[in-house]
N, C-alpha and C. Protein backbone atom coordinates (compact mmCIF):
# COMPACT_ATOMS: atom_id res chain seq x y z
N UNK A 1 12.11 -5.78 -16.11
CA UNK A 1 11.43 -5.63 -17.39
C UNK A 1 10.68 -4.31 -17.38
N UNK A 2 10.92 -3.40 -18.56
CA UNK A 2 10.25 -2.44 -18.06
C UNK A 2 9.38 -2.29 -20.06
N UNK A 3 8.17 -1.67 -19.51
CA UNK A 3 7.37 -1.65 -20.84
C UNK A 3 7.71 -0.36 -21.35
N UNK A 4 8.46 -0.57 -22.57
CA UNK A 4 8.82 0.61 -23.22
C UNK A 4 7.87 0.75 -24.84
N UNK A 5 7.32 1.63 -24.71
CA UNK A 5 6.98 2.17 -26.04
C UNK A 5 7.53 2.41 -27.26
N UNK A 6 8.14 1.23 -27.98
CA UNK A 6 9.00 1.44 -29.43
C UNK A 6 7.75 1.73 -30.53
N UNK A 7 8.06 3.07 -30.80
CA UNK A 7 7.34 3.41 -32.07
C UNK A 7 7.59 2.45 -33.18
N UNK A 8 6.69 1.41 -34.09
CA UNK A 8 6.91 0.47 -34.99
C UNK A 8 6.97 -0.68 -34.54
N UNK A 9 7.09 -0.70 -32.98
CA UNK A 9 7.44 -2.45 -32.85
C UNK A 9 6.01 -2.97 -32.55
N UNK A 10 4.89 -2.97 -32.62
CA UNK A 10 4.07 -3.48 -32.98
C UNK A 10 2.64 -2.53 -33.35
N UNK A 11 1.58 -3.04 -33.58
CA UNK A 11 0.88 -2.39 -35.11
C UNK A 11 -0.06 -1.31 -33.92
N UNK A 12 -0.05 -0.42 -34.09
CA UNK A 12 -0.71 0.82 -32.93
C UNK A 12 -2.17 0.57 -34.33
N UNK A 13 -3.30 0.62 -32.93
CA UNK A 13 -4.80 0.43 -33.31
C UNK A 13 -5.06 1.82 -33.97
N UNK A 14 -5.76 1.94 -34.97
CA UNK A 14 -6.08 3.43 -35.76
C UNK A 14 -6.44 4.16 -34.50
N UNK A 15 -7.68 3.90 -33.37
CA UNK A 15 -7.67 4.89 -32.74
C UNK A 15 -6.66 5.40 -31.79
N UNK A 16 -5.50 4.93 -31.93
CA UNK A 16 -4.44 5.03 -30.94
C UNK A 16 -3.53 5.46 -31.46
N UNK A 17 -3.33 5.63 -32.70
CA UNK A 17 -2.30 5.99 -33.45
C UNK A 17 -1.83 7.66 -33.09
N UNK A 18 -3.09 8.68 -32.64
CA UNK A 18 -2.54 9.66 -32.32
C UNK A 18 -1.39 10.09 -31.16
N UNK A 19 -1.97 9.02 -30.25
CA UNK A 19 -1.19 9.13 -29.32
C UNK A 19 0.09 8.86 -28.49
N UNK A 20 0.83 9.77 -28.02
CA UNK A 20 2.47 9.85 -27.91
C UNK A 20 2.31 9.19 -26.54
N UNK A 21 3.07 8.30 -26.97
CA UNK A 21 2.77 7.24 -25.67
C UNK A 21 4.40 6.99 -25.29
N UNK A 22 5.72 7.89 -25.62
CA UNK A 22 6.88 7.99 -25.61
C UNK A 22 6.99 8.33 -23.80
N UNK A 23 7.78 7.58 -23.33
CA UNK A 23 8.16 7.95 -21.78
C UNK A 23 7.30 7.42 -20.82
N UNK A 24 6.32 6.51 -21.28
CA UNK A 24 5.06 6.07 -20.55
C UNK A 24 5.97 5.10 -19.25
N UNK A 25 6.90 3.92 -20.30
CA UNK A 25 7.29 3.22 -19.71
C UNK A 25 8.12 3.25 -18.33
N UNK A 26 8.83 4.54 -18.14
CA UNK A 26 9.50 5.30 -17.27
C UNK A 26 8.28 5.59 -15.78
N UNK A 27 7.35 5.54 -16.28
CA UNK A 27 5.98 6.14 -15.45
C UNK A 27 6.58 5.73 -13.56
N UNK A 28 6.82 6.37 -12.96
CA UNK A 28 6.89 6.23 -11.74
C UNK A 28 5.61 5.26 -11.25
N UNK A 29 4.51 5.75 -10.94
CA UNK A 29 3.75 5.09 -10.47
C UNK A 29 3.43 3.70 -11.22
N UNK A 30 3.34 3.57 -12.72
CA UNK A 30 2.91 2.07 -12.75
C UNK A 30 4.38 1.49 -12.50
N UNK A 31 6.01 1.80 -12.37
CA UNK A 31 6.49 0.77 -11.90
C UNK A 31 6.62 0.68 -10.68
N UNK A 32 6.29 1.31 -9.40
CA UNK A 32 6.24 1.51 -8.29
C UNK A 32 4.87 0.07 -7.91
N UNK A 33 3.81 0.27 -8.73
CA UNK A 33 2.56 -0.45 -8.44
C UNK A 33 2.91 -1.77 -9.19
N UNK A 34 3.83 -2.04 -10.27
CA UNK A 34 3.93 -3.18 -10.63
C UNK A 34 4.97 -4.30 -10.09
N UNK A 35 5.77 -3.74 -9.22
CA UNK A 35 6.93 -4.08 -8.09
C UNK A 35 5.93 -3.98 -6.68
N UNK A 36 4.83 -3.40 -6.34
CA UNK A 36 4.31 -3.72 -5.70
C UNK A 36 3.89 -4.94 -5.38
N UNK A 37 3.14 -4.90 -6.60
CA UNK A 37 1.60 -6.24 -7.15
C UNK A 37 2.64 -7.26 -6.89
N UNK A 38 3.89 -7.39 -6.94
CA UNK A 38 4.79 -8.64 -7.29
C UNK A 38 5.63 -8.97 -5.80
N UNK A 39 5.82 -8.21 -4.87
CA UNK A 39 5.60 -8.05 -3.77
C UNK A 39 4.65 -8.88 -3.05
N UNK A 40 3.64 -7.90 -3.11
CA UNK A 40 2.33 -8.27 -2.35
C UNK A 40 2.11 -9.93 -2.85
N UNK A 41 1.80 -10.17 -4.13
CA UNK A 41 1.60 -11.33 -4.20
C UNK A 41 3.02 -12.60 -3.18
N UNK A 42 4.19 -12.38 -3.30
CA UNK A 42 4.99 -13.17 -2.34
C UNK A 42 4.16 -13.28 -1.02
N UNK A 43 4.44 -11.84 -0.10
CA UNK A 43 3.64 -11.85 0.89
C UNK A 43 2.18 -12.52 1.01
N UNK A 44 1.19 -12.62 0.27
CA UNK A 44 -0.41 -13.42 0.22
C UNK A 44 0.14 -14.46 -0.01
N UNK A 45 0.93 -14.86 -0.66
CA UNK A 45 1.23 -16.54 -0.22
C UNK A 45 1.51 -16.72 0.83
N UNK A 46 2.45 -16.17 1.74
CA UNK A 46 2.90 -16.94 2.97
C UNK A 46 1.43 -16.44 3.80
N UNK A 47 0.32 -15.66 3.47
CA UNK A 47 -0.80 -15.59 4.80
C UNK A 47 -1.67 -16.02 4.09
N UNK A 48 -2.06 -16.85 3.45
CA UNK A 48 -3.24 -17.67 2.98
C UNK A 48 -3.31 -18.67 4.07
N UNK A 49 -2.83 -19.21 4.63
CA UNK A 49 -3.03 -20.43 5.66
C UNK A 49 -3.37 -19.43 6.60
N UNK A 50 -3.34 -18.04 7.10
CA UNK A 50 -3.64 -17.73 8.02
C UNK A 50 -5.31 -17.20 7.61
N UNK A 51 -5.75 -17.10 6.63
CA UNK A 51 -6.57 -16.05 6.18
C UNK A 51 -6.90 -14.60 6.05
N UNK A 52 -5.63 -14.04 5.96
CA UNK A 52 -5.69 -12.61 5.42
C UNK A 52 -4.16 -12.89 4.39
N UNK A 53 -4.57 -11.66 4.09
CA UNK A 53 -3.80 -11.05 2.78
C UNK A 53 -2.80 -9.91 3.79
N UNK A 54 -1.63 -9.24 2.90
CA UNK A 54 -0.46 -8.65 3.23
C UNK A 54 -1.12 -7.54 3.27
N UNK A 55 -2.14 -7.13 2.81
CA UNK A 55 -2.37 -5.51 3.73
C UNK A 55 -3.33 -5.52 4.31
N UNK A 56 -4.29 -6.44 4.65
CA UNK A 56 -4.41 -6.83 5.98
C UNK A 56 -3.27 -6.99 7.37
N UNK A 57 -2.29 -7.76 6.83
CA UNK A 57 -1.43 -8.15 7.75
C UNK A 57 -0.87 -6.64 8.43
N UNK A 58 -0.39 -5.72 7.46
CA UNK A 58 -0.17 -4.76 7.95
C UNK A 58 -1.06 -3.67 8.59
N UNK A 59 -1.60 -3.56 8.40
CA UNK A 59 -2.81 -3.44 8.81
C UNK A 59 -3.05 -3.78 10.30
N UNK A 60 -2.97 -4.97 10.19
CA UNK A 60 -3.17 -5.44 11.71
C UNK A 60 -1.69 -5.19 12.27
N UNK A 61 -0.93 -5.01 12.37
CA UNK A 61 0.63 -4.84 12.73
C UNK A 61 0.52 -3.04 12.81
N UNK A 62 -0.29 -2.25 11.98
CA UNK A 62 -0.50 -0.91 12.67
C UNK A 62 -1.56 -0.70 14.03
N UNK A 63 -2.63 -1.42 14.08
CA UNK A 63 -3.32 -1.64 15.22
C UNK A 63 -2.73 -2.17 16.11
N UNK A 64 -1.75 -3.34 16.09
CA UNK A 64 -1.08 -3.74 17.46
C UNK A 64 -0.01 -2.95 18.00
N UNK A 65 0.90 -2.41 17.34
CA UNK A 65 1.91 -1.06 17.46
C UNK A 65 1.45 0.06 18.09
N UNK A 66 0.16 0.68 17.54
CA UNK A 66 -0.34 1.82 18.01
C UNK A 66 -1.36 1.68 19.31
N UNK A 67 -2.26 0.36 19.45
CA UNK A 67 -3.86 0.65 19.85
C UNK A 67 -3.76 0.93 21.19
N UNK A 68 -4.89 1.69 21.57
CA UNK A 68 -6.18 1.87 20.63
C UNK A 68 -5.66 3.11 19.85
N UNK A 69 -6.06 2.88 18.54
CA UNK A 69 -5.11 3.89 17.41
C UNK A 69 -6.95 4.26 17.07
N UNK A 70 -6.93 5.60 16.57
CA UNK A 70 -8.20 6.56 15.72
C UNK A 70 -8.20 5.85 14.32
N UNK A 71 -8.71 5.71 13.86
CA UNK A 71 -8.96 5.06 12.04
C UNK A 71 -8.09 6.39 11.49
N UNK A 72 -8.22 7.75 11.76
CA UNK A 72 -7.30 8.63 11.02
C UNK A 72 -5.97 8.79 10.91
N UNK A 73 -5.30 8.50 12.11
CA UNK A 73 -4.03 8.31 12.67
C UNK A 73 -3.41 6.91 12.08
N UNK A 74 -4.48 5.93 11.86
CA UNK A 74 -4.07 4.80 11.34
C UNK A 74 -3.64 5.00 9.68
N UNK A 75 -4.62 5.79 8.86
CA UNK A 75 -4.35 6.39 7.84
C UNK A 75 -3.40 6.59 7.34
N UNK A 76 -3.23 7.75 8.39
CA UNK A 76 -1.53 8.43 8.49
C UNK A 76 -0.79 7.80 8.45
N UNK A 77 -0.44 6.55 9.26
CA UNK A 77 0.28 5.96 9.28
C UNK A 77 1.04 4.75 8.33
N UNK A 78 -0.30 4.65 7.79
CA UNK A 78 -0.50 3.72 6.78
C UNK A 78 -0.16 4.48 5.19
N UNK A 79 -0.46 5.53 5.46
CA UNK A 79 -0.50 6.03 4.00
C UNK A 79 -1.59 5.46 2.92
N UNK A 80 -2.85 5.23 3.91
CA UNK A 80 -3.73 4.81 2.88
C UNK A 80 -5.22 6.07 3.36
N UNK A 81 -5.74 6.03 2.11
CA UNK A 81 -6.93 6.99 2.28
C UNK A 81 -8.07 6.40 3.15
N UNK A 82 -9.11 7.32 3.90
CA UNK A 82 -9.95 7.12 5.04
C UNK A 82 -10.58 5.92 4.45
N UNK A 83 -11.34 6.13 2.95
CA UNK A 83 -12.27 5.40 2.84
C UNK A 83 -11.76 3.78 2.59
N UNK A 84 -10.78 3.59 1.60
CA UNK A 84 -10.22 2.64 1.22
C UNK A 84 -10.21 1.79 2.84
N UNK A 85 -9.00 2.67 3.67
CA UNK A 85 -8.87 2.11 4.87
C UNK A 85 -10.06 0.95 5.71
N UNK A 86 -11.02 2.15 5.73
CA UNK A 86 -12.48 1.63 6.29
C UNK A 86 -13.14 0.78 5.88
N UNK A 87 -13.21 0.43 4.20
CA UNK A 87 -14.28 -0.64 3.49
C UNK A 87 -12.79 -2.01 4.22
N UNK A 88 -11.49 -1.48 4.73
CA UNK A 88 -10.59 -3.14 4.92
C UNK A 88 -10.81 -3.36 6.32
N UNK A 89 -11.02 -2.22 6.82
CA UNK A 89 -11.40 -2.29 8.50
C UNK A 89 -13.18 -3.11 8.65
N UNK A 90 -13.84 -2.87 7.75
CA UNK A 90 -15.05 -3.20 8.05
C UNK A 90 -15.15 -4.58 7.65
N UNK A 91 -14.17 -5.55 6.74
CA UNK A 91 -13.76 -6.63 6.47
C UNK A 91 -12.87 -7.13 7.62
N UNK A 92 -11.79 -7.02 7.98
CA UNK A 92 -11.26 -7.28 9.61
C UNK A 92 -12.30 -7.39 10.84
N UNK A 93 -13.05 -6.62 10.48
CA UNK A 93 -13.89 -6.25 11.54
C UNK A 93 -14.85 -7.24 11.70
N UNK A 94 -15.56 -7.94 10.74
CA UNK A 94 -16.18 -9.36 10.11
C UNK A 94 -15.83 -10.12 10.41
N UNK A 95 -14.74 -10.49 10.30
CA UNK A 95 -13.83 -11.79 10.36
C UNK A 95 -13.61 -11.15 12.12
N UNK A 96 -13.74 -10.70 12.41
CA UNK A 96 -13.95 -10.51 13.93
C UNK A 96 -12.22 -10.42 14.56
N UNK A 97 -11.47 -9.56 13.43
CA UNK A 97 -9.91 -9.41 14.22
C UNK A 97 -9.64 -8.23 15.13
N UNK A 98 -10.35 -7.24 14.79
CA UNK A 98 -10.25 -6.20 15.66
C UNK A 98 -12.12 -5.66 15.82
N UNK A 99 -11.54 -4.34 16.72
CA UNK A 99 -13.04 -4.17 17.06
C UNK A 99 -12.90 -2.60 16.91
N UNK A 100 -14.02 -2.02 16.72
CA UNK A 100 -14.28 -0.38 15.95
C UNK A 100 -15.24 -0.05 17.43
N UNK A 101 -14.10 0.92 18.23
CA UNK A 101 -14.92 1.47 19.49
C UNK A 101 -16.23 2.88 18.73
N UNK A 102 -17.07 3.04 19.73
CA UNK A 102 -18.22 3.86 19.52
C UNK A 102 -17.48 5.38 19.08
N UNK A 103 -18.09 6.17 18.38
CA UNK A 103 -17.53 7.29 18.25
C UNK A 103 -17.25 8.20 19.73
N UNK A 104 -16.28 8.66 19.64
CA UNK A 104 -15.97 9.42 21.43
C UNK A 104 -16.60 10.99 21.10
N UNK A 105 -16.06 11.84 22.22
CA UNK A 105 -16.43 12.83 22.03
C UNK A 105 -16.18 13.54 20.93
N UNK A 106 -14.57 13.25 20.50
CA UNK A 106 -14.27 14.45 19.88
C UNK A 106 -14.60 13.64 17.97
N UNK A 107 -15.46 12.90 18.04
CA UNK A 107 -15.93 11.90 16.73
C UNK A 107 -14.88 10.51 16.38
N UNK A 108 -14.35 10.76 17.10
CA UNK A 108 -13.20 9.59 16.33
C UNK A 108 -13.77 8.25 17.06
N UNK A 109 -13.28 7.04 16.09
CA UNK A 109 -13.58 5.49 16.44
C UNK A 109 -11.86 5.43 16.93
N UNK A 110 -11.63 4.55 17.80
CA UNK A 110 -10.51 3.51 17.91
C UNK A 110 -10.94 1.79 17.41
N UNK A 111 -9.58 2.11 17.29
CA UNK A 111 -9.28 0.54 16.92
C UNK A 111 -8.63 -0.51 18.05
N UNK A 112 -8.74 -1.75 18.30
CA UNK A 112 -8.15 -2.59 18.88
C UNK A 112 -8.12 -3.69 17.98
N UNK A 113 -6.86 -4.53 18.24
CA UNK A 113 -7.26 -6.07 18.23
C UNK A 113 -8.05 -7.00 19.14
N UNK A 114 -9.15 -7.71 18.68
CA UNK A 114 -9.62 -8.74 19.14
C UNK A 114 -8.61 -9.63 19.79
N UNK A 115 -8.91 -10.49 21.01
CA UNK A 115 -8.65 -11.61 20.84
C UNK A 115 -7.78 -12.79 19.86
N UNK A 116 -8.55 -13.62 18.73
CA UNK A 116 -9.24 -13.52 17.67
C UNK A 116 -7.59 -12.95 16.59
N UNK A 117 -8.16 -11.19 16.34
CA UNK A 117 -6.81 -10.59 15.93
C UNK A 117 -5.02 -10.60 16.15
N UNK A 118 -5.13 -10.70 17.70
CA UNK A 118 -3.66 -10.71 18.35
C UNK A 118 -3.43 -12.05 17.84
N UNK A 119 -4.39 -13.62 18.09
CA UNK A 119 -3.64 -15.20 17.71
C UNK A 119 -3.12 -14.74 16.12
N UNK A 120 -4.15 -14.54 15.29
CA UNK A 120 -3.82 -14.71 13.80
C UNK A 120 -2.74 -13.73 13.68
N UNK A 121 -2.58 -12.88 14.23
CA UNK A 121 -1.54 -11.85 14.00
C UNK A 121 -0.24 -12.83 14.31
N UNK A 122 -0.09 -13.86 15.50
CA UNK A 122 1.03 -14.22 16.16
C UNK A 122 1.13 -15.51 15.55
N UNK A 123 0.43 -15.68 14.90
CA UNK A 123 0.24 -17.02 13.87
C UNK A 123 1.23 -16.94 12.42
N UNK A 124 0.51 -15.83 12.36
CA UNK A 124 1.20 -15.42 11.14
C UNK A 124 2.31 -14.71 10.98
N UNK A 125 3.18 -14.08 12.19
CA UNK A 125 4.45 -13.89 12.33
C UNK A 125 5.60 -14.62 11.85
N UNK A 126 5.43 -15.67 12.01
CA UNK A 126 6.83 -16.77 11.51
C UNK A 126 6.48 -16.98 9.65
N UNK A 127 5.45 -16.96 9.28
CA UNK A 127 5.35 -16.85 7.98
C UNK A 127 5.66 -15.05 7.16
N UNK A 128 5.64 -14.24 8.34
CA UNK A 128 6.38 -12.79 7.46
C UNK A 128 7.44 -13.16 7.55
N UNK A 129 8.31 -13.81 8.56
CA UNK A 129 9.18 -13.41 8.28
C UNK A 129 10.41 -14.44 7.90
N UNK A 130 9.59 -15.71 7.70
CA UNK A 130 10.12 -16.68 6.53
C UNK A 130 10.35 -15.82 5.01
N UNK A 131 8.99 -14.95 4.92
CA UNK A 131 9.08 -14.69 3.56
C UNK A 131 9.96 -13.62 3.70
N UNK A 132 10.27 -12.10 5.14
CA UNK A 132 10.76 -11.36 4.37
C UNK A 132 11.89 -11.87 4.90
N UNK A 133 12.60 -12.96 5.38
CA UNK A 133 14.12 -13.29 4.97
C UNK A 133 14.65 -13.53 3.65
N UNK A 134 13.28 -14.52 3.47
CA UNK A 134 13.76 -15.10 1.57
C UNK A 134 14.28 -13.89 0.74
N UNK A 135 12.93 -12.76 1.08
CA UNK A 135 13.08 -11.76 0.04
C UNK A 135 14.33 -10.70 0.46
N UNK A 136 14.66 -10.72 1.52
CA UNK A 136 16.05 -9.74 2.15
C UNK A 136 17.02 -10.25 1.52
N UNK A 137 17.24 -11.97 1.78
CA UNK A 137 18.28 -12.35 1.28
C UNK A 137 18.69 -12.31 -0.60
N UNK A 138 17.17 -12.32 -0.98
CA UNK A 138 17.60 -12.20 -2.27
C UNK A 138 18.38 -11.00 -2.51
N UNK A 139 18.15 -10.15 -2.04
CA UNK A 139 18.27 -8.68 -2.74
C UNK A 139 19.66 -8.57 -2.02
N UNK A 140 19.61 -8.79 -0.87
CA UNK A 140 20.98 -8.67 0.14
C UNK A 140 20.79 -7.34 1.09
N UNK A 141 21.01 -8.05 2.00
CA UNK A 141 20.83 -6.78 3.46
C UNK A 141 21.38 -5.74 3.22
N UNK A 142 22.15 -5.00 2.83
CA UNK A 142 22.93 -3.61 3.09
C UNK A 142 21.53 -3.00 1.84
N UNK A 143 21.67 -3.79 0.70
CA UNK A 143 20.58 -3.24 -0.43
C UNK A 143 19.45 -2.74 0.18
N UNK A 144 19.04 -3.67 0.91
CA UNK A 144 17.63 -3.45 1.31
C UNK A 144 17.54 -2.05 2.23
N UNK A 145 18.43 -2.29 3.05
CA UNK A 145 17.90 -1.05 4.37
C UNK A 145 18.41 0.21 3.59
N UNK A 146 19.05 0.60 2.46
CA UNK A 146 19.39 1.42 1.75
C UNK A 146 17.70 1.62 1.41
N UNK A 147 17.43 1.04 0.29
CA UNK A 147 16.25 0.90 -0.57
C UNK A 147 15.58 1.17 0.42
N UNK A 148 15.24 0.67 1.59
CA UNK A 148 14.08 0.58 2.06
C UNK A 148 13.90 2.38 2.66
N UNK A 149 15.30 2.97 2.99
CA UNK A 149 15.14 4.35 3.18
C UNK A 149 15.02 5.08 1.89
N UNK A 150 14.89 4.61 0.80
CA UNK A 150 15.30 5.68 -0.13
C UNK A 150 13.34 5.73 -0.39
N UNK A 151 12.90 4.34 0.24
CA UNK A 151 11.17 3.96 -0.29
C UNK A 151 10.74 5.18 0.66
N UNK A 152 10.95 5.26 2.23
CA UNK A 152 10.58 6.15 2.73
C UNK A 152 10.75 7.90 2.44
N UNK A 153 12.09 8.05 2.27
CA UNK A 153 11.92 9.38 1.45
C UNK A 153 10.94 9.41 -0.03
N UNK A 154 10.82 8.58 -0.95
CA UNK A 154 10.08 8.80 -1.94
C UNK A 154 8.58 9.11 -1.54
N UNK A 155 8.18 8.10 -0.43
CA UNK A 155 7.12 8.60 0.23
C UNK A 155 7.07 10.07 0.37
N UNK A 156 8.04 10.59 1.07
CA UNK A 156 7.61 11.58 1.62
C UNK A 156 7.56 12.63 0.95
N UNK A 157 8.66 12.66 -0.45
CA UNK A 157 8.60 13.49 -1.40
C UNK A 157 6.88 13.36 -2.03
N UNK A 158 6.99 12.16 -2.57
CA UNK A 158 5.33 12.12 -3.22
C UNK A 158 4.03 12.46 -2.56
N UNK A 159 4.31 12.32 -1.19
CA UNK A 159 3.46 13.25 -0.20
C UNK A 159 3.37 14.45 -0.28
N UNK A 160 4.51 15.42 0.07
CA UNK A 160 4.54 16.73 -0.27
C UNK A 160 4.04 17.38 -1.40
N UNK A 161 4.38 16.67 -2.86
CA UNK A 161 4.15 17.23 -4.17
C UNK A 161 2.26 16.73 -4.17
N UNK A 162 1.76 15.57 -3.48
CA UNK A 162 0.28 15.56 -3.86
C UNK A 162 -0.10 16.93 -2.66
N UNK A 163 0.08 17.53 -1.52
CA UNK A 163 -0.14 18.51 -0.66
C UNK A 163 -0.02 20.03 -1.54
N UNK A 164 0.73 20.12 -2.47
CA UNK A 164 1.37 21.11 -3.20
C UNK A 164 1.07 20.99 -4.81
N UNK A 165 -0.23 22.47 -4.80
CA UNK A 165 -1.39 21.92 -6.67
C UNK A 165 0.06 21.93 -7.42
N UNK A 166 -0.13 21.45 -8.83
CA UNK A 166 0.92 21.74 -9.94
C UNK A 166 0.46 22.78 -10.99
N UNK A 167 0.77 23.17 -11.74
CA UNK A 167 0.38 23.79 -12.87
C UNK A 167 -0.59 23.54 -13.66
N UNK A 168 -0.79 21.94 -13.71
CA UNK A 168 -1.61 21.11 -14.71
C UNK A 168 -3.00 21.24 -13.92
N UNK A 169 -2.61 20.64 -12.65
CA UNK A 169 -3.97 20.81 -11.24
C UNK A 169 -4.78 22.50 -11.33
N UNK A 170 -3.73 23.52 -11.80
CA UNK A 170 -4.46 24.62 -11.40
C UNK A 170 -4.98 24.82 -12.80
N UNK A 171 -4.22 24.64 -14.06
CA UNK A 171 -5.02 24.91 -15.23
C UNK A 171 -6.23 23.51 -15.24
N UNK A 172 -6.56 22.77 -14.79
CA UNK A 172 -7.72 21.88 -14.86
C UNK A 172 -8.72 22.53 -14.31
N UNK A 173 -8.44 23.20 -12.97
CA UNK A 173 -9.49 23.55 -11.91
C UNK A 173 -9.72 24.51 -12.63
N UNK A 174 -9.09 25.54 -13.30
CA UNK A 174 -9.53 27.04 -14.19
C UNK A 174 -10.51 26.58 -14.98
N UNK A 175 -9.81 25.58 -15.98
CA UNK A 175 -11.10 25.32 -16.79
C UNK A 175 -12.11 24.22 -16.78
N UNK A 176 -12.85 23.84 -15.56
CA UNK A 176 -14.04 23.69 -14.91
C UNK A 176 -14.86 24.63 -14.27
């Protein structure tokens, strides 16, 4: 389903009327985030009995892969920003799944799993991957590992182009 903007098909509010809202529906990012949200929600069902949510889960599946991993490197890895990262680390961190070492020399924290972290992590293994069979099989295996490389190149394209200003970025910054 994708939300397309038909000029006339329903009554545009006077203050909205100016606006060309043609091609919205196409928008990369809200259907990227709305195939997300629909995603993620599958995944938080199967870890509610564990008590975390799917980016938690991953989350904790980058700390056990890497640790002791830097919160920045985890970032990286994650593709999520420092701060965001940190307000979910300082929630993990509560719930007592991993642990945030002292700053070292060169400033950085590591990460580990707790105790604590590694059970719920191994708890909740057979429920990922109940769900991501369901969801593999829907779509069908050859689909997926296609898709799933074409998700990683899009990454990496959309990486590059936010690293690299645009035209719009440099005429904004001019006129501020």
């Amino acid at each position: 389903m994708y939300i397309q903007v038909k000029i006339g098909a329903f009554p545009v509010p006077p203050r909205l009327s100016e606006l060309n809202l043609n091609g919205t529906g196409s928008c990369a990012s809200f259907n990227f985030r709305r195939a997300a949200r629909a995603v993620t929600s599958l995944y938080d069902r199967a870890f509610e009995p564990f008590g975390i949510r799917s980016t938690q889960f991953s989350i904790l599946v980058g700390i056990a892969k890497t640790q002791p991993t830097s919160i920045s490197a985890l970032s990286d890895l994650l593709v999520i920003d420092r701060t965001t990262l940190t307000r979910s680390l300082r929630l993990l961190e509560k719930q007592g799944l991993l642990s945030v070492s002292d700053r070292s020399t060169k400033r950085q924290r590591f990460l580990t799993l707790t105790p604590k972290g590694t059970r719920t992590l191994a708890a909740s293994l057979p429920a990922w991957r109940k769900a991501q069979d369901r969801f593999v099989q829907s779509l069908g295996a050859d689909y997926w590992i296609n898709f799933r490389d074409q998700l990683e190149k899009l990454a990496h394209i959309a990486l590059s182009l936010e690293d690299s200003p645009t035209e719009v970025q440099s005429a904004a910054i001019a006129t501020h």
